[in-house]
Protein backbone atom coordinates (compact mmCIF):
# COMPACT_ATOMS: atom_id res chain seq x y z
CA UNK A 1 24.23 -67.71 -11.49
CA UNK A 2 27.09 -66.40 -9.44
CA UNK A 3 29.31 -66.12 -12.38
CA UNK A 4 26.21 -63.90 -14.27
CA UNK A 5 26.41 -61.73 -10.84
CA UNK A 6 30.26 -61.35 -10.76
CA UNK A 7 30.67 -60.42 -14.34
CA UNK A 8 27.50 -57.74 -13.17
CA UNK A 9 29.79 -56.41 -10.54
CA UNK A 10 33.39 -55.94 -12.90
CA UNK A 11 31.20 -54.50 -15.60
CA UNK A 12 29.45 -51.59 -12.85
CA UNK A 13 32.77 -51.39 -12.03
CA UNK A 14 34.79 -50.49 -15.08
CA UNK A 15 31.75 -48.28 -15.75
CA UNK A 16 32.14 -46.58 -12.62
CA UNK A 17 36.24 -46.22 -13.33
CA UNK A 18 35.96 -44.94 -17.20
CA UNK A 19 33.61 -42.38 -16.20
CA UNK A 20 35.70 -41.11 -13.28
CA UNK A 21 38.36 -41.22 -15.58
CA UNK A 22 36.70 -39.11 -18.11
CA UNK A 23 35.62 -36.45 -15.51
CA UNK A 24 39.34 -36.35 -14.20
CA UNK A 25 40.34 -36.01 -17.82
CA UNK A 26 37.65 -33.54 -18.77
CA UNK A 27 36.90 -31.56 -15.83
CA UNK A 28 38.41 -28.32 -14.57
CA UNK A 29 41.89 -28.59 -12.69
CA UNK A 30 42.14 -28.09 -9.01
CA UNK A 31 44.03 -25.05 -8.72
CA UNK A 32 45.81 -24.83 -5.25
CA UNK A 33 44.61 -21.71 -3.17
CA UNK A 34 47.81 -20.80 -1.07
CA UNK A 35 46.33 -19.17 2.36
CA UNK A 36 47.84 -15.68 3.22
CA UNK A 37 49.19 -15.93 6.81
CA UNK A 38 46.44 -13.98 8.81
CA UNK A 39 48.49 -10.62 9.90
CA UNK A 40 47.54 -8.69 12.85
CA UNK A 41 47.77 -5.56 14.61
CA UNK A 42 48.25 -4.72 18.32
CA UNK A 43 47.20 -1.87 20.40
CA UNK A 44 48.20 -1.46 23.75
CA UNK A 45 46.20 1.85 25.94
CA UNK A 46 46.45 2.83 29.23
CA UNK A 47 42.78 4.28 31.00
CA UNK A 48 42.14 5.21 34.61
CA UNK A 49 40.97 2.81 37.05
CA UNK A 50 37.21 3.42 36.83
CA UNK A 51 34.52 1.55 35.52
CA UNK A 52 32.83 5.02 33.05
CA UNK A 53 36.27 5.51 31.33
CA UNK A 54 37.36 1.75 30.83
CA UNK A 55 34.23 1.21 29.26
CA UNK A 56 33.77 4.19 26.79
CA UNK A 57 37.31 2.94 25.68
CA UNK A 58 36.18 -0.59 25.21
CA UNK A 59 33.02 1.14 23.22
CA UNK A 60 35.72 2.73 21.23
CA UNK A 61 37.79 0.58 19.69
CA UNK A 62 35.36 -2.05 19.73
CA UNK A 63 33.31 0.15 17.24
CA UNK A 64 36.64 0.43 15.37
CA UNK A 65 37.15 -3.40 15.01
CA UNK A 66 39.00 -3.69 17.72
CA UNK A 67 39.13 -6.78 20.31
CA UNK A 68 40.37 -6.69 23.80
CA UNK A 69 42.69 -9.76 24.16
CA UNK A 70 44.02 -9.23 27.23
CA UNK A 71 44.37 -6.51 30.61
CA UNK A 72 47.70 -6.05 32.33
CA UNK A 73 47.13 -5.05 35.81
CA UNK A 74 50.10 -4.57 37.33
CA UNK A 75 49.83 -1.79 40.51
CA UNK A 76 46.51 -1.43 39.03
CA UNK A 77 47.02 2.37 38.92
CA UNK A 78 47.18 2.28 35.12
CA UNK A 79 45.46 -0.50 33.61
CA UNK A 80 46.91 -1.67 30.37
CA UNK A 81 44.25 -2.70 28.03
CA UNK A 82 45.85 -5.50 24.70
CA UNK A 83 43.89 -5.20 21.78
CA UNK A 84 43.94 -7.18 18.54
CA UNK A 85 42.46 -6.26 14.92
C-alpha cells in the first residue's frame, strides 16, 4: 500500500515538472524592464513673512505640481520655500 502511494506521489510529480517545463518552453519570455532613474526638479522662492502671501504661493505651485519639501528660515526676513516636481 505505501509503495502504490509513493509511486502516486513521483508520478504527480513528474506531471507537475513536464508541464512546468512545457510552459517555460512555450510561454512568452520575461523581458527585463530596466527602471529610468526618477529625475527631479528643484525650485527654490523667496515670499514675505506673512501668512496671505506664503500661502497663495503654496496654492501656486502646488496647482502646478509642485511640492514643498522643505523651508529655510534663516533671519526669517525672507523665507526660503524648497520645492520638488
Amino acid at each position: 500500500m505505501r509503495n502504490v502511494r509513493l509511486s502516486g506521489a513521483w508520478l504527480i510529480a513528474g506531471v507537475s515538472f513536464c508541464v512546468l517545463g512545457f510552459l517555460l518552453v512555450t510561454g512568452q519570455p520575461f523581458t527585463a524592464k530596466a527602471q529610468e532613474p526618477k529625475r527631479f526638479q528643484y525650485k527654490i522662492i523667496e515670499v514675505l513673512p506673512d501668512t496671505q502671501n506664503m500661502q497663495t504661493r503654496l496654492n501656486e505651485f502646488g496647482a502646478s505640481g509642485w511640492e514643498l519639501v522643505a523651508v529655510a528660515t534663516g533671519d526669517m526676513t525672507e523665507p526660503r520655500m524648497i520645492f520638488k516636481k
